[in-house]
C-alpha atoms as a PDB file:
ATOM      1  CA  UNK A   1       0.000   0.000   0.000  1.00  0.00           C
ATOM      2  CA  UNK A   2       1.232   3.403  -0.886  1.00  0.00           C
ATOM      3  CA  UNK A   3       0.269   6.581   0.769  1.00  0.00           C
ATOM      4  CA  UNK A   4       0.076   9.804  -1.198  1.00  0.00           C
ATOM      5  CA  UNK A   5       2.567  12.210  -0.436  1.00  0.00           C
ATOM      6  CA  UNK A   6       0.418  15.134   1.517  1.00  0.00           C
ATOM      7  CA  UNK A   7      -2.915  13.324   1.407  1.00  0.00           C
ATOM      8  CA  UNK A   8      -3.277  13.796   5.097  1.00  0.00           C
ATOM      9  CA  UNK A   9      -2.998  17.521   6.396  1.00  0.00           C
ATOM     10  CA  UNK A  10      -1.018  17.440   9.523  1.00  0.00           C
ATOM     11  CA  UNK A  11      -3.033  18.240  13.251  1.00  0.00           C
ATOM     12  CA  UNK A  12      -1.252  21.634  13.458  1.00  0.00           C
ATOM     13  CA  UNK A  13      -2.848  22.956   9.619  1.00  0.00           C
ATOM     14  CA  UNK A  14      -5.883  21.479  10.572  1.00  0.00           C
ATOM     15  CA  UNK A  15      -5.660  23.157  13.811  1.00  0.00           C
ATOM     16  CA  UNK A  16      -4.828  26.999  11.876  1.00  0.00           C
ATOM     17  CA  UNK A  17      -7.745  26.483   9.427  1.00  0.00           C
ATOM     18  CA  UNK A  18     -10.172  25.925  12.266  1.00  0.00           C
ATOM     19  CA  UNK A  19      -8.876  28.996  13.582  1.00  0.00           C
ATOM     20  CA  UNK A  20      -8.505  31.230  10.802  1.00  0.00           C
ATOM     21  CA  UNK A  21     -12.434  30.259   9.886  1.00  0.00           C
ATOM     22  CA  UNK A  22     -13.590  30.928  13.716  1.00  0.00           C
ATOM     23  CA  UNK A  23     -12.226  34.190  13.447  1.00  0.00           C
ATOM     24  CA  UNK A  24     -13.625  34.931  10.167  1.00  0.00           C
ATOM     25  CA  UNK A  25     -17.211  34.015  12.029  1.00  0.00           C
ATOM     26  CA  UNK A  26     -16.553  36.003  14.855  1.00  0.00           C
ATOM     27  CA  UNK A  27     -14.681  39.109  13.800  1.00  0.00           C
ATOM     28  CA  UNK A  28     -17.903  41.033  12.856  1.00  0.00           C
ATOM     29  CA  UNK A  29     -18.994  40.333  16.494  1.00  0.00           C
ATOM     30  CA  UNK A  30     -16.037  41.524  18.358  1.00  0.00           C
ATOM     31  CA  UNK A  31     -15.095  44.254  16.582  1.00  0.00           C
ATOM     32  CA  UNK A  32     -15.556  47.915  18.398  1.00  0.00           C
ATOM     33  CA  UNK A  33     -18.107  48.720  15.909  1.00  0.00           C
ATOM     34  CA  UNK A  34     -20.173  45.243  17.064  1.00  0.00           C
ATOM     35  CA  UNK A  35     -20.207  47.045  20.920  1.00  0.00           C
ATOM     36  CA  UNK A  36     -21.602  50.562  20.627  1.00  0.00           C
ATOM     37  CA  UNK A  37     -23.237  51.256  23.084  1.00  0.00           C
ATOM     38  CA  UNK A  38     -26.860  52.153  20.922  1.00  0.00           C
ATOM     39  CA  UNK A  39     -27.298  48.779  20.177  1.00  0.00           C
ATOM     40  CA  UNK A  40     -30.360  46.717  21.134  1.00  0.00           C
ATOM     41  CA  UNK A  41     -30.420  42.788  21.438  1.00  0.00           C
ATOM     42  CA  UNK A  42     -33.159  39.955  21.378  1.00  0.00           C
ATOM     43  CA  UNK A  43     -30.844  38.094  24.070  1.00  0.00           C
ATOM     44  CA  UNK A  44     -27.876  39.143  26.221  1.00  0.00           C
ATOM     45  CA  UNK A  45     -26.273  36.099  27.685  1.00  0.00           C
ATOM     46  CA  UNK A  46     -24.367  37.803  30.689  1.00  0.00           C
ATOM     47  CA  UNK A  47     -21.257  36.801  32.693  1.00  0.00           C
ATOM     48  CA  UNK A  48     -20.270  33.478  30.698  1.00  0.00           C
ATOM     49  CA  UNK A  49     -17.580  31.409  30.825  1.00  0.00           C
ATOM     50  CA  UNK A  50     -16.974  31.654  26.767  1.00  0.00           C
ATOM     51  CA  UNK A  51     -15.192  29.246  24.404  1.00  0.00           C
ATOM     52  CA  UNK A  52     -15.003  29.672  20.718  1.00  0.00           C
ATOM     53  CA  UNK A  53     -14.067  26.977  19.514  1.00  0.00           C
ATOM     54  CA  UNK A  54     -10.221  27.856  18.380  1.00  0.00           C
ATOM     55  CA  UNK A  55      -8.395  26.075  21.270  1.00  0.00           C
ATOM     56  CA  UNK A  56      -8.039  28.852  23.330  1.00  0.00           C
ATOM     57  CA  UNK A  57      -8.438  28.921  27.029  1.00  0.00           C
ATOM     58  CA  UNK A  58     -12.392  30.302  27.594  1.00  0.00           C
ATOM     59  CA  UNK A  59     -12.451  34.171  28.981  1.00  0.00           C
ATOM     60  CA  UNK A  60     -15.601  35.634  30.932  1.00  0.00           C
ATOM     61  CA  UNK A  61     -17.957  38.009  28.734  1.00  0.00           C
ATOM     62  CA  UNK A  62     -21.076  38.712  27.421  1.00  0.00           C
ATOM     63  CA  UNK A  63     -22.605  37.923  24.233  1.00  0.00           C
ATOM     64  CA  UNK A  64     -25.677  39.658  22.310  1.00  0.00           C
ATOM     65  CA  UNK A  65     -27.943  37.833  20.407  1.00  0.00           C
ATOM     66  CA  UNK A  66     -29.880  39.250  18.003  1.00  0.00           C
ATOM     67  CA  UNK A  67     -32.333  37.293  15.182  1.00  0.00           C
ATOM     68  CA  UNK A  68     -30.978  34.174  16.316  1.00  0.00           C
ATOM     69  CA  UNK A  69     -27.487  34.984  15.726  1.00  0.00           C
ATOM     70  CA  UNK A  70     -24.642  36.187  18.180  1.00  0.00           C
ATOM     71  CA  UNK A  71     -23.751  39.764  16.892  1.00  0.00           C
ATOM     72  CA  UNK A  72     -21.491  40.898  19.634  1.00  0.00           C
ATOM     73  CA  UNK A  73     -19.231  39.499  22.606  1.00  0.00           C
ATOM     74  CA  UNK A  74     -18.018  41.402  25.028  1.00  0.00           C
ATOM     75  CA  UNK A  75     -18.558  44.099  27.667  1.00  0.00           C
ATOM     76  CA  UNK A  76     -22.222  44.566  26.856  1.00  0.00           C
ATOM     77  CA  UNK A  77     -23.811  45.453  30.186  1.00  0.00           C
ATOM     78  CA  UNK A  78     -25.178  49.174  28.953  1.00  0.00           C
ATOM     79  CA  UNK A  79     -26.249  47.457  26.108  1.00  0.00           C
ATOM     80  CA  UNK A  80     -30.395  47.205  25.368  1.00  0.00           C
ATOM     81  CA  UNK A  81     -32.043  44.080  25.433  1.00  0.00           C
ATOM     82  CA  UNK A  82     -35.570  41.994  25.327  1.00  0.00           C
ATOM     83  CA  UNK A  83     -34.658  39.608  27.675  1.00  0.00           C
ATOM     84  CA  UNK A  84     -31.083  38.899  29.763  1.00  0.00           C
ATOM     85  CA  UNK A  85     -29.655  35.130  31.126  1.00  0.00           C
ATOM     86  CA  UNK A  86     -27.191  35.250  33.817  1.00  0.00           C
ATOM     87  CA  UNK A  87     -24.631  32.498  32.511  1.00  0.00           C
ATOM     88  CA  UNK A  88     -22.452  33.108  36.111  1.00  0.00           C
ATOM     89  CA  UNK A  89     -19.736  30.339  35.678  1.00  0.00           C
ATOM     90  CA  UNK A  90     -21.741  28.688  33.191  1.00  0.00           C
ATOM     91  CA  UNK A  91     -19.853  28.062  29.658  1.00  0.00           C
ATOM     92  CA  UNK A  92     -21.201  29.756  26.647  1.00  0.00           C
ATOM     93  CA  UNK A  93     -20.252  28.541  23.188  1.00  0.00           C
ATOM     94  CA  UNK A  94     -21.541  28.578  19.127  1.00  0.00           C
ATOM     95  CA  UNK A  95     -23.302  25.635  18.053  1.00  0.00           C
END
């Protein structure tokens, strides 16, 4: 049996494409212009524990949902919302 020559990517480019295509997802959300203050959300999930996904270790935030979709994390407590869940300690994380 032969194996092709670069059939198989390695863990680590596996591991950089998953990351590079998280951020991709998530850069709209966590840019400065994603947490003016003005904005108003369906859902803010407050004071989570959140992972995305890349491998990173998780880091405590808030994220704001709106139309089913996350459109910020971060620092949103001035934000405006519908409806707020307290996430204390609890992990938060796409999917």
């Amino acid at each position: 049996m032969s194996r092709r020559h670069g059939a198989r990517r390695t863990p680590w480019a596996l591991r950089a494409r998953r990351a590079a295509a998280w951020l991709a997802l998530l850069w709209p959300a966590v840019s400065p212009v994603a947490q003016a203050g003005d904005e108003r959300f369906d859902l803010v999930i407050v004071h989570g524990r959140i992972i995305d996904g890349t491998g990173s270790p998780w880091y405590s935030g808030d994220l704001g949902i709106r139309d089913g979709r996350i459109a910020a994390i971060g620092n949103l407590e001035k934000a405006a919302r519908a409806k707020t869940i307290d996430a204390h300690g609890e992990v938060v994380a796409p999917g």
